[in-house]
C-alpha atoms as a PDB file:
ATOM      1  CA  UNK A   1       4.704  22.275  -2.412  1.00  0.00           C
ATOM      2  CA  UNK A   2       2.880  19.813  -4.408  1.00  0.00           C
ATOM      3  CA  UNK A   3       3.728  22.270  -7.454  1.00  0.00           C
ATOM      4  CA  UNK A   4       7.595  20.780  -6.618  1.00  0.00           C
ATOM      5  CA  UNK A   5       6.809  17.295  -6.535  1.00  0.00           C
ATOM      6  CA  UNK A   6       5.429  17.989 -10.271  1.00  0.00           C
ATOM      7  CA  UNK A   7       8.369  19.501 -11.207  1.00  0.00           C
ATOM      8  CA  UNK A   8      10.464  16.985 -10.025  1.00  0.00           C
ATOM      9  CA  UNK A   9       8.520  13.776 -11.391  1.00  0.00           C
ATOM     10  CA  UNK A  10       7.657  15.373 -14.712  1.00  0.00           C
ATOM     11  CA  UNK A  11      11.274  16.030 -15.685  1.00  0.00           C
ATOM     12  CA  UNK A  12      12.167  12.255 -15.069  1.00  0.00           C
ATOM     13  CA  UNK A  13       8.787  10.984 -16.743  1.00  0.00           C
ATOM     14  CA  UNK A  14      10.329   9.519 -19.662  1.00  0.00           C
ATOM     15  CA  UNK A  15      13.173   6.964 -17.627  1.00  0.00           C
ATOM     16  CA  UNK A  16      10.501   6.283 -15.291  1.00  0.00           C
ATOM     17  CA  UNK A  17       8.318   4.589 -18.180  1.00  0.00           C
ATOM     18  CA  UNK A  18      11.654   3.273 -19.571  1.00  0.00           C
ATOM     19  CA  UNK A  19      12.465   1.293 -16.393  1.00  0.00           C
ATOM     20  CA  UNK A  20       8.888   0.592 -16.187  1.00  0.00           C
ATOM     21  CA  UNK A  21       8.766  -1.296 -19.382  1.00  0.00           C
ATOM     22  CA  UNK A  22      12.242  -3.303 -17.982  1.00  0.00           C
ATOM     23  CA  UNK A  23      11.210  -7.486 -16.882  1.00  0.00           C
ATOM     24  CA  UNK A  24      10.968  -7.973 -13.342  1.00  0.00           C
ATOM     25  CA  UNK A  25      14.170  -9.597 -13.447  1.00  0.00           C
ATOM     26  CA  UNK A  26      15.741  -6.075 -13.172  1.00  0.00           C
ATOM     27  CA  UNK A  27      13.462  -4.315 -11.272  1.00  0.00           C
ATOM     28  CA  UNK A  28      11.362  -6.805  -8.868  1.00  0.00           C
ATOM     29  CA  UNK A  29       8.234  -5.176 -11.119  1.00  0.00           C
ATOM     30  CA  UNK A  30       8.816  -1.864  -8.230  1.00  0.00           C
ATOM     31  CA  UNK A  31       8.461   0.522 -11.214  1.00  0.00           C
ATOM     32  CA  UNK A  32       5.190  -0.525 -13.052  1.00  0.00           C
ATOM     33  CA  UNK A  33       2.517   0.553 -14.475  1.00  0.00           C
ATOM     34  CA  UNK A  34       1.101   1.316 -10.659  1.00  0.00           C
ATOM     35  CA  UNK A  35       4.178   3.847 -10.774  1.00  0.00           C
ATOM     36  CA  UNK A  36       2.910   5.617 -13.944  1.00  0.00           C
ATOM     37  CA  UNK A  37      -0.458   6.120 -13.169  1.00  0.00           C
ATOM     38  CA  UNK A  38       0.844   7.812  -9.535  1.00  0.00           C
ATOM     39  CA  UNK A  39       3.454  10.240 -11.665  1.00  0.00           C
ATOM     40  CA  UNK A  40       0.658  11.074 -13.896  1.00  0.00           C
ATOM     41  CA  UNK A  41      -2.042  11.783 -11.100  1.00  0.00           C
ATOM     42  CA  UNK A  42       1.077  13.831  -9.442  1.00  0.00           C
ATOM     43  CA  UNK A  43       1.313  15.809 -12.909  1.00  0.00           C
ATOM     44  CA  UNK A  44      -2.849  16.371 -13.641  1.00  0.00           C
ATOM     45  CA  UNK A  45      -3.588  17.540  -9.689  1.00  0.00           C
ATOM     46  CA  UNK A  46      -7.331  17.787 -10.691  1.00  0.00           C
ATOM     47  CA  UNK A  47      -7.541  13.549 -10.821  1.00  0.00           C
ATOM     48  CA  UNK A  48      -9.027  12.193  -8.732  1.00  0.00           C
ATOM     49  CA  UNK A  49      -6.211   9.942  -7.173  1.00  0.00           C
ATOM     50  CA  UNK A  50      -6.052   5.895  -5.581  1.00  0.00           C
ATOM     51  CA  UNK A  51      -5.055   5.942  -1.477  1.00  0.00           C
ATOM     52  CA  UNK A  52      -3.809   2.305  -1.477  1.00  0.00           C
ATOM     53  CA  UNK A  53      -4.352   0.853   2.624  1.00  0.00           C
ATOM     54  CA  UNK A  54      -2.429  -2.668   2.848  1.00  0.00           C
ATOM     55  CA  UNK A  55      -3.722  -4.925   5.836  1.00  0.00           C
ATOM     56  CA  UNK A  56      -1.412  -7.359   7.101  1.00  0.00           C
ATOM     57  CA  UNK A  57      -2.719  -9.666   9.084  1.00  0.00           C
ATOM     58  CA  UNK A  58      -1.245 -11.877  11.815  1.00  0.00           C
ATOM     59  CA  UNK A  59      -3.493 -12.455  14.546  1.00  0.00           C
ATOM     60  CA  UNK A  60      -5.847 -15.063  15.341  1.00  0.00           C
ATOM     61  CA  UNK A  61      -8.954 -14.125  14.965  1.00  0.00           C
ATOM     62  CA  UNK A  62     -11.059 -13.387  11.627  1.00  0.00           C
ATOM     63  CA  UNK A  63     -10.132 -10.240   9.896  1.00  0.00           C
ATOM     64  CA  UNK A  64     -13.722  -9.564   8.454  1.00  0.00           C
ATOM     65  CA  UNK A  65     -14.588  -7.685  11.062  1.00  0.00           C
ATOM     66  CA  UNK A  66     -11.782  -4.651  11.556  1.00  0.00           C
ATOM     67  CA  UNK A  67     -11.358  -5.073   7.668  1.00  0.00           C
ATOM     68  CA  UNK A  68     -14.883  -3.968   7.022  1.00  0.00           C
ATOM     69  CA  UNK A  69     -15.466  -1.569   9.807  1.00  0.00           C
ATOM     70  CA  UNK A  70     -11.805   0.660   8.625  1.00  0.00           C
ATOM     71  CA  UNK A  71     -13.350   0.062   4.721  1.00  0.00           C
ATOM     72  CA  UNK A  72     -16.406   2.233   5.934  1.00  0.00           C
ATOM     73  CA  UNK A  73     -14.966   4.582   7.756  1.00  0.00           C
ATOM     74  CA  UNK A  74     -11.748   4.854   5.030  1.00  0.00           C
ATOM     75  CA  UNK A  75     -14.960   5.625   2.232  1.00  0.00           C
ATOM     76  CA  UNK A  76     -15.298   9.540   1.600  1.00  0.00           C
ATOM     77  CA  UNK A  77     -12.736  10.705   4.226  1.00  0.00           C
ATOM     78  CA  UNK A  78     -10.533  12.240   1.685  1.00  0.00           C
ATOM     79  CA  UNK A  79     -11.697  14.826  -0.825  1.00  0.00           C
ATOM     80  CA  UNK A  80     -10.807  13.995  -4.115  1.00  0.00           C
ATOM     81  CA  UNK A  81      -9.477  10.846  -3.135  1.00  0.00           C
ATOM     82  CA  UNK A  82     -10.674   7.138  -3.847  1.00  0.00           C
ATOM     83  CA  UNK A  83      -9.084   5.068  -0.086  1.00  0.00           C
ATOM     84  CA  UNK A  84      -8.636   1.362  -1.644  1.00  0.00           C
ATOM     85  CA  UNK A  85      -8.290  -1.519   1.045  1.00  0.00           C
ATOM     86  CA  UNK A  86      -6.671  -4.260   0.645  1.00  0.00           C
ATOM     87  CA  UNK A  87      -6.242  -7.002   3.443  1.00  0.00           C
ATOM     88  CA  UNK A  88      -3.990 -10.290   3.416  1.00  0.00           C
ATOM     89  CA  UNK A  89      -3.998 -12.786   5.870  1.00  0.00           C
ATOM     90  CA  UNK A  90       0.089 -13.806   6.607  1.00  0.00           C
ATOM     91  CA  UNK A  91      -0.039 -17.708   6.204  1.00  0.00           C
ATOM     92  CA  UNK A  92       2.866 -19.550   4.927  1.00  0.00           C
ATOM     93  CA  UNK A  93       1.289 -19.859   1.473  1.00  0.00           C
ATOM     94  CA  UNK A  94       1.173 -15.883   1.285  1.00  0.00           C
ATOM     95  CA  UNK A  95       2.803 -14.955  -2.360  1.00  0.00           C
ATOM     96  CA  UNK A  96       5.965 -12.958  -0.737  1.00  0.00           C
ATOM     97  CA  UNK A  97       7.007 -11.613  -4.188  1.00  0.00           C
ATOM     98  CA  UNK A  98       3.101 -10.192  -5.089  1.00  0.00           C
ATOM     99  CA  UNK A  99       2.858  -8.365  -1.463  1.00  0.00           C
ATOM    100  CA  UNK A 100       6.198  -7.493  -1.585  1.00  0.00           C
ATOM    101  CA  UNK A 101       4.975  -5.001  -4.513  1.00  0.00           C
ATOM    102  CA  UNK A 102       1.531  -4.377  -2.985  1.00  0.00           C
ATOM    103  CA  UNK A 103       3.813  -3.379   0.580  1.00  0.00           C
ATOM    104  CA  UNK A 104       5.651  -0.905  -1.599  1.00  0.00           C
ATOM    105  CA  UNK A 105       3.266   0.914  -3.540  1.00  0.00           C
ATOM    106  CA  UNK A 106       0.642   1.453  -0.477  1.00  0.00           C
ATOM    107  CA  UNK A 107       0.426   4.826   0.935  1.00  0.00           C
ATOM    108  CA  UNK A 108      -0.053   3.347   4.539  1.00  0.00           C
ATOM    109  CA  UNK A 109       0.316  -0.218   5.408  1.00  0.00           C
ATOM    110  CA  UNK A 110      -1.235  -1.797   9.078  1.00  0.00           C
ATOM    111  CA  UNK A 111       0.019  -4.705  10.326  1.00  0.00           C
ATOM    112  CA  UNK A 112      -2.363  -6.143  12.437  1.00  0.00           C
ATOM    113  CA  UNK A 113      -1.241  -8.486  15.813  1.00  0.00           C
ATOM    114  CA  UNK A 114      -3.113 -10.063  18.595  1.00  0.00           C
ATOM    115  CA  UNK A 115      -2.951  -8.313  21.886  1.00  0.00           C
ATOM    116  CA  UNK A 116      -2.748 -11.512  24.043  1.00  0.00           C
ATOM    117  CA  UNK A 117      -0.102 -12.780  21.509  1.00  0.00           C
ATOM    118  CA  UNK A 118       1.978  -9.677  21.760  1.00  0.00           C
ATOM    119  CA  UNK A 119       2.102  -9.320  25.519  1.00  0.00           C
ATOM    120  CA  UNK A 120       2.131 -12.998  26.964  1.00  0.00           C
ATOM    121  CA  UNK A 121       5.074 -14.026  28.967  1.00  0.00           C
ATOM    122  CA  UNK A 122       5.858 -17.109  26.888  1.00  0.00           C
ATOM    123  CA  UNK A 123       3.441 -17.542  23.366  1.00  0.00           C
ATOM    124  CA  UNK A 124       1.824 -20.306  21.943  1.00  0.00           C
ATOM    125  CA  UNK A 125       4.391 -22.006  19.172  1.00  0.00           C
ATOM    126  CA  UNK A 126       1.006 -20.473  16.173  1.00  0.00           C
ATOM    127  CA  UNK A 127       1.202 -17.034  18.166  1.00  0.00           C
ATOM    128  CA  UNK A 128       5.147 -17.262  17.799  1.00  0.00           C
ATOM    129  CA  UNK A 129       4.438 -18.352  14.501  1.00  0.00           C
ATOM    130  CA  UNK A 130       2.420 -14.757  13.882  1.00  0.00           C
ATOM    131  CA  UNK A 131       4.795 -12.177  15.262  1.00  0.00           C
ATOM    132  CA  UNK A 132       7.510 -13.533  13.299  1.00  0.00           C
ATOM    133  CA  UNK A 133       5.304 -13.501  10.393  1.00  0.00           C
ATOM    134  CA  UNK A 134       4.390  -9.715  11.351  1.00  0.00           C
ATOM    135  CA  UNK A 135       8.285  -9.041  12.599  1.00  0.00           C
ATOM    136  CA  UNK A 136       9.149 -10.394   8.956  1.00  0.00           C
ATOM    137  CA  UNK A 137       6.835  -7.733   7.185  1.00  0.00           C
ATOM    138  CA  UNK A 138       7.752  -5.038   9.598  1.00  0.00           C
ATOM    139  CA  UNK A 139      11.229  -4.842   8.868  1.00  0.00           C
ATOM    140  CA  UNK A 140      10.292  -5.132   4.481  1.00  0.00           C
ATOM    141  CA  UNK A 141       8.088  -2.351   5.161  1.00  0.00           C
ATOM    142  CA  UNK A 142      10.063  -0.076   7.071  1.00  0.00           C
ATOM    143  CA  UNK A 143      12.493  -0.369   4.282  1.00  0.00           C
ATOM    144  CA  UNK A 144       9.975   1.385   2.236  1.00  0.00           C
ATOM    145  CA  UNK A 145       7.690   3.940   4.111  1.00  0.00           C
ATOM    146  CA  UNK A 146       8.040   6.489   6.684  1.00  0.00           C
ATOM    147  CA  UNK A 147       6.763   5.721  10.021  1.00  0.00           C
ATOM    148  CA  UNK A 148       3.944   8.029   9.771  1.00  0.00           C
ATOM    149  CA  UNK A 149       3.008   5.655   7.116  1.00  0.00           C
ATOM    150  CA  UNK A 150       3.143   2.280   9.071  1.00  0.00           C
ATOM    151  CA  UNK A 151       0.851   1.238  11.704  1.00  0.00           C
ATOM    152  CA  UNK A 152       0.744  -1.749  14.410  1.00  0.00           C
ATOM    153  CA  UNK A 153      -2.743  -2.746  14.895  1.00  0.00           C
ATOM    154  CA  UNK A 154      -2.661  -4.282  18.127  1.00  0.00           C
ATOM    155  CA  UNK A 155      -5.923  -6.188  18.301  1.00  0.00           C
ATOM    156  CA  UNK A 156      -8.533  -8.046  20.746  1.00  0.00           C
ATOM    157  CA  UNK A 157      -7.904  -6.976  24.021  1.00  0.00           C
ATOM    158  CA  UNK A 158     -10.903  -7.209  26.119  1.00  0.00           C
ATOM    159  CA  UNK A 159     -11.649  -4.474  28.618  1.00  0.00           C
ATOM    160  CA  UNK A 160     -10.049  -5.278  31.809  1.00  0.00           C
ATOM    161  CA  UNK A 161      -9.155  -2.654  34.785  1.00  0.00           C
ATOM    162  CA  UNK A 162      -5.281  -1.341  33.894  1.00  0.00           C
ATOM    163  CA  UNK A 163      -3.803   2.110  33.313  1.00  0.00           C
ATOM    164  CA  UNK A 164      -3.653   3.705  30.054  1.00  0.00           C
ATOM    165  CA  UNK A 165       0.024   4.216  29.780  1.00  0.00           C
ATOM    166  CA  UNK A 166       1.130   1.511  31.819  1.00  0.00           C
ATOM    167  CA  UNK A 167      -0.512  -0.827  28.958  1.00  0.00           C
ATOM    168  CA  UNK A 168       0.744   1.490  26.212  1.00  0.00           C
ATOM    169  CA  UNK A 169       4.289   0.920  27.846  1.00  0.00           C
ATOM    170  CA  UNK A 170       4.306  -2.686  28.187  1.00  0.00           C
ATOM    171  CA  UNK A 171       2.923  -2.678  24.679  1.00  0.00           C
ATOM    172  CA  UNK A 172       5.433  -0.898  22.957  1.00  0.00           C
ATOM    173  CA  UNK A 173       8.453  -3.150  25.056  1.00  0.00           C
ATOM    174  CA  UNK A 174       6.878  -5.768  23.689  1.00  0.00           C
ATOM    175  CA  UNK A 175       7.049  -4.554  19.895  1.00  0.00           C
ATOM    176  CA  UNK A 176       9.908  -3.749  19.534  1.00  0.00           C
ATOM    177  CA  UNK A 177      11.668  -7.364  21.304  1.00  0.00           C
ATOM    178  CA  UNK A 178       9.030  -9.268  19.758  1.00  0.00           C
ATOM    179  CA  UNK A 179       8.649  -7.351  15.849  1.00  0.00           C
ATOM    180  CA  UNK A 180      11.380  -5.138  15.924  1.00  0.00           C
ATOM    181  CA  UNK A 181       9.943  -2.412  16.605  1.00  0.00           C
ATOM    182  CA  UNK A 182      12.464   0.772  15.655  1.00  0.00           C
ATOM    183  CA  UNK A 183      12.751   2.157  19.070  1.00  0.00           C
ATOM    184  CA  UNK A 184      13.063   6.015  17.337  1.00  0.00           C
ATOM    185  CA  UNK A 185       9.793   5.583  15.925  1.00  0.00           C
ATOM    186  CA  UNK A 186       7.044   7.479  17.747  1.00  0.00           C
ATOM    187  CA  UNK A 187       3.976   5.960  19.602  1.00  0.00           C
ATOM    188  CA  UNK A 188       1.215   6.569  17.845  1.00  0.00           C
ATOM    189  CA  UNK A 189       2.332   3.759  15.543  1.00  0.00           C
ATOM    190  CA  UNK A 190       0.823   1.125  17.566  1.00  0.00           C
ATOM    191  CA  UNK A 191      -2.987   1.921  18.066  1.00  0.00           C
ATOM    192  CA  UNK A 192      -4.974  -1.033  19.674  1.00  0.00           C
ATOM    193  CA  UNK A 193      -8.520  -2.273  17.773  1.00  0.00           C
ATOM    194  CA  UNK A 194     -11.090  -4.579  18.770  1.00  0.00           C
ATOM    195  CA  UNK A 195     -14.281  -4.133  20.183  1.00  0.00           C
ATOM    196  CA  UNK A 196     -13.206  -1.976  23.802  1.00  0.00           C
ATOM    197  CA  UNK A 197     -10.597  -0.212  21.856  1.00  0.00           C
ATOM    198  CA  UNK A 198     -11.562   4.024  20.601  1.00  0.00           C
ATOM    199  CA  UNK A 199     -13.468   3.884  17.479  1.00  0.00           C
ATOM    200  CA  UNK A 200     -11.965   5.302  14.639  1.00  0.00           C
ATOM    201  CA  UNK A 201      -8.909   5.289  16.027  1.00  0.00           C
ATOM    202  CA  UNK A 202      -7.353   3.546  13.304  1.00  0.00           C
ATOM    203  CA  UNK A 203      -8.833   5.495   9.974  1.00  0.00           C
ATOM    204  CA  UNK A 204      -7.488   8.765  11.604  1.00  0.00           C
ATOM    205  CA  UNK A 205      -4.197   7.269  11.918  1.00  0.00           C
ATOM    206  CA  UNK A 206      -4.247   5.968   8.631  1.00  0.00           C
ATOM    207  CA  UNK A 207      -5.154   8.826   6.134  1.00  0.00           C
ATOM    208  CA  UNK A 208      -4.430  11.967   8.810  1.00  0.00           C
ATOM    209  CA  UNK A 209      -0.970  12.532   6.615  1.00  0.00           C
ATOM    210  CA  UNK A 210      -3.447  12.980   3.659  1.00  0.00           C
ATOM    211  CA  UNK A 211      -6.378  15.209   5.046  1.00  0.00           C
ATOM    212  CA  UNK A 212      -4.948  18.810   5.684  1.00  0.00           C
ATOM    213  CA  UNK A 213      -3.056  18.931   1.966  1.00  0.00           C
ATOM    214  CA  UNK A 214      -4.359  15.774  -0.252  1.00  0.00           C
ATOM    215  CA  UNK A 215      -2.104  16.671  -3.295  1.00  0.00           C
ATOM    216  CA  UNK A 216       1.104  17.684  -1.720  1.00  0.00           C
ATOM    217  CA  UNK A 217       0.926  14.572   0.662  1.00  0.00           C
ATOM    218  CA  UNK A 218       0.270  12.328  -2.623  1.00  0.00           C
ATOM    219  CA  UNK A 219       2.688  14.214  -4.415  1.00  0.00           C
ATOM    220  CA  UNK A 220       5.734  13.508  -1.582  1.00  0.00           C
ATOM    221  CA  UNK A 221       4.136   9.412  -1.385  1.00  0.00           C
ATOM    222  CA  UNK A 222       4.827   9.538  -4.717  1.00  0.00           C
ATOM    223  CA  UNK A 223       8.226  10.516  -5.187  1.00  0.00           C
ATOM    224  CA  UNK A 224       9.111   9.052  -2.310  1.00  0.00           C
ATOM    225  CA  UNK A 225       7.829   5.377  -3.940  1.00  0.00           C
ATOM    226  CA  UNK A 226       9.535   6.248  -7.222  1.00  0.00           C
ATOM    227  CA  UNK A 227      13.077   7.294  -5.528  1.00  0.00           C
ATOM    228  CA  UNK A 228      13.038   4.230  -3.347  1.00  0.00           C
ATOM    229  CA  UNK A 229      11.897   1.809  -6.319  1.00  0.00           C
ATOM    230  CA  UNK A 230      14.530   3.284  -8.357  1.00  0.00           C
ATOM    231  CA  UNK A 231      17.412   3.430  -5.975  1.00  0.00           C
ATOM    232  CA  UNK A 232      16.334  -0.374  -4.920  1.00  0.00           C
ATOM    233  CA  UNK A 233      16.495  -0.795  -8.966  1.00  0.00           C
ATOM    234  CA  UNK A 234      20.164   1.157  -9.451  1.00  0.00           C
ATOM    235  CA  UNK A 235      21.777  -1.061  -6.512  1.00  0.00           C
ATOM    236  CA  UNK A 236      20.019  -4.670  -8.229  1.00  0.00           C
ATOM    237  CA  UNK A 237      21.643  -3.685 -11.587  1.00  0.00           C
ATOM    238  CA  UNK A 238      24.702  -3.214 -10.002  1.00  0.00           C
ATOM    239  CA  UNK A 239      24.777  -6.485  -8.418  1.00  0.00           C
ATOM    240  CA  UNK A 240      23.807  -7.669 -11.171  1.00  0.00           C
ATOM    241  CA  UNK A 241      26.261  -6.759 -13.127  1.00  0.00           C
ATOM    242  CA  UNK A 242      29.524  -7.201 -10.072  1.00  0.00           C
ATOM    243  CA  UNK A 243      27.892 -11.457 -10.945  1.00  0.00           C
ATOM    244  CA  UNK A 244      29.580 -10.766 -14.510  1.00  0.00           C
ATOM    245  CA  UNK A 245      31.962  -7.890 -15.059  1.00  0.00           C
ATOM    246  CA  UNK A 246      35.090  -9.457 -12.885  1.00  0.00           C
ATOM    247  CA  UNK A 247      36.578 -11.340 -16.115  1.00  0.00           C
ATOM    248  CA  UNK A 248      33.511 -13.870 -16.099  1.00  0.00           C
ATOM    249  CA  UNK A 249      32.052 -15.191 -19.228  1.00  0.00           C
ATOM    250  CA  UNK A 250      27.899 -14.115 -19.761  1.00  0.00           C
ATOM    251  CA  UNK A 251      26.096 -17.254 -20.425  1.00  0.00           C
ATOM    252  CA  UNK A 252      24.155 -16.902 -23.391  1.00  0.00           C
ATOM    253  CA  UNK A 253      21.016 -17.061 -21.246  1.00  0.00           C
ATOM    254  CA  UNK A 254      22.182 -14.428 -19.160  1.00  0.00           C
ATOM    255  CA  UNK A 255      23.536 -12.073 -21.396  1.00  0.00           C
ATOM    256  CA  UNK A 256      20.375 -10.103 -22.115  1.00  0.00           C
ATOM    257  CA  UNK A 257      19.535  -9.428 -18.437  1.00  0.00           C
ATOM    258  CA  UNK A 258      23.211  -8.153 -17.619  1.00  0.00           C
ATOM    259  CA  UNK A 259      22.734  -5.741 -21.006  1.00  0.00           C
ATOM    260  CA  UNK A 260      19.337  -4.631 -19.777  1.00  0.00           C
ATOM    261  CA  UNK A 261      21.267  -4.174 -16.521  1.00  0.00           C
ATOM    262  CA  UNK A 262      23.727  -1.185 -17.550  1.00  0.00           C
ATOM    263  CA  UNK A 263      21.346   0.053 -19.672  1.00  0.00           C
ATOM    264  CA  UNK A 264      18.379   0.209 -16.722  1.00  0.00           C
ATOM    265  CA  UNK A 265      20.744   0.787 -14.001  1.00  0.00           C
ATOM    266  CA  UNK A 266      22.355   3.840 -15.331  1.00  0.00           C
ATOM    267  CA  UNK A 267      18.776   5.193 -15.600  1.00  0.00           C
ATOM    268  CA  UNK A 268      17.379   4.560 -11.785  1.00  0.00           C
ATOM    269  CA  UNK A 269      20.972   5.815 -10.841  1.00  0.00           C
ATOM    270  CA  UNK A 270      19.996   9.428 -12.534  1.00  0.00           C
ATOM    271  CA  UNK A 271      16.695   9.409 -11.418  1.00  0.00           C
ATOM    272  CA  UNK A 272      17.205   7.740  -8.008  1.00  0.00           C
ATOM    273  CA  UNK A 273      20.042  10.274  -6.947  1.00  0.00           C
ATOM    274  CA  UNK A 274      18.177  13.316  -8.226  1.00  0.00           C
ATOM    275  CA  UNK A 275      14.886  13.015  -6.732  1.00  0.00           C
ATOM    276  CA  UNK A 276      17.714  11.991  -3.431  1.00  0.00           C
ATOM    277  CA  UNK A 277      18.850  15.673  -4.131  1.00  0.00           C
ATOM    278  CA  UNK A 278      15.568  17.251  -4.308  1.00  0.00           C
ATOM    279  CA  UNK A 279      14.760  15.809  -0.618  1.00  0.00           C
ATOM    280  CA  UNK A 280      17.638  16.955   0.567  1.00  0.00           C
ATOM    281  CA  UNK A 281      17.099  20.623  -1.010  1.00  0.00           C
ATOM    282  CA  UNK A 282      13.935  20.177   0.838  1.00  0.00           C
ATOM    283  CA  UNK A 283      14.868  19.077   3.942  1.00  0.00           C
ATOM    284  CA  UNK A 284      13.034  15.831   3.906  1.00  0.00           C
END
């Protein structure tokens, strides 16, 4: 399988580092040189290849200590594969454009709530604050990976006598009113942490896609992340151009970002709808 993923990156190589040479004004900087590196690793299977984990943070107590512990455990658990962790706390200072990228090149992202802020009847105006802040992030990043690539960390809950799946219930209500939870998703995205919680819970969910078959798993993230990126690129262009094409006159300062637009927009279109194609010949 991973032989197809090859196959289908390596023919579009070329307008993949076209589009990745385009200003962020046309494509967000979604098709980079993050995106190049990934196609080639796809195409040279004996790389060693980057497992990018994205941390999200929005509870209240200090990350340090889940952030280190999953580092650890994330270290050496795939053959041939180098797990980078990266963690940012969601404050309203957090650079939305630079972790919008980060969000859609990871090949699993956690978003990390507190238990007592999830499940209280009526939360604190900062805990509000946090599950809109993870809510917010939820819904960008289930615009870009699968759910088996998404986890909710749900985080601090201190042991306490109550059943198993009653909790598990009553925690997965309150995701979805509270972050928007897709309700089709299954439950294993939402795994709690903390201290009383099953150790190593979390790594397992994290980088399980990528144990049994490292390079085909890398190989579908991949084309996956370039199809989106370049879909997400074909329907910018296109708006971009809609701003200009209706009798309008191109300001002068414009007029080089609408050109770059047909040019780059025709390109994502190709590759965008045939790596859309070879999913659907797959039955992905």
């Amino acid at each position: 399988m991973s032989a197809g993923y090859a196959v289908a990156l390596g023919r579009w190589r070329h307008s993949i580092e076209l589009l990745a040479r385009m200003p962020p004004e046309i494509t967000e900087n979604l098709v980079n040189d993050v995106t190049l590196a990934d196609v080639a690793a796809v195409l040279s299977p004996d790389r060693a290849v980057e497992l990018r984990v994205v941390l999200l943070w929005a509870a209240a107590e200090p990350e340090d200590g889940l952030a280190g512990e999953l580092a650890h455990q994330l270290y050496g658990s795939v053959p041939g594969a180098l797990p980078r962790l990266s963690v940012v706390r969601l404050e309203p200072t957090t650079p939305n454009a630079q972790l919008r990228e980060q969000v859609a090149r990871a090949h699993a992202v956690i978003i990390a709530v507190g238990y007592y802020d999830l499940v209280s009847e009526e939360p604190a105006t900062d805990a509000a604050e946090r599950l809109a802040a993870a809510a917010d992030w939820l819904a960008w990043t289930a615009c870009w990976l699968d759910p088996d690539q998404v986890t909710i960390a749900v985080h601090g809950r201190t042991a306490r006598r109550s059943d198993a799946i009653g909790r598990a219930d009553w925690v997965r209500q309150m995701a979805v009113g509270r972050l928007g939870l897709p309700r089709a998703w299954p439950p294993q995205v939402l795994v709690e942490t903390g201290p009383d919680a099953v150790r190593d819970a979390l790594s397992a969910r994290v980088l399980d896609p990528f144990r049994a078959d490292p390079a085909a798993a890398y190989g579908a993230a991949t084309c996956d992340q370039v199809r989106r990126a370049t879909r997400y690129t074909a329907d910018r262009c296109d708006a971009i151009r809609k701003k200009t094409d209706v009798g309008a006159d191109v300001p002068i300062t414009w007029r080089w970002t609408w050109l770059q637009a047909h040019a780059a927009g025709r390109v994502a279109e190709d590759v965008a709808a045939a790596l859309e194609a070879s999913d659907a010949a797959d039955g992905r």
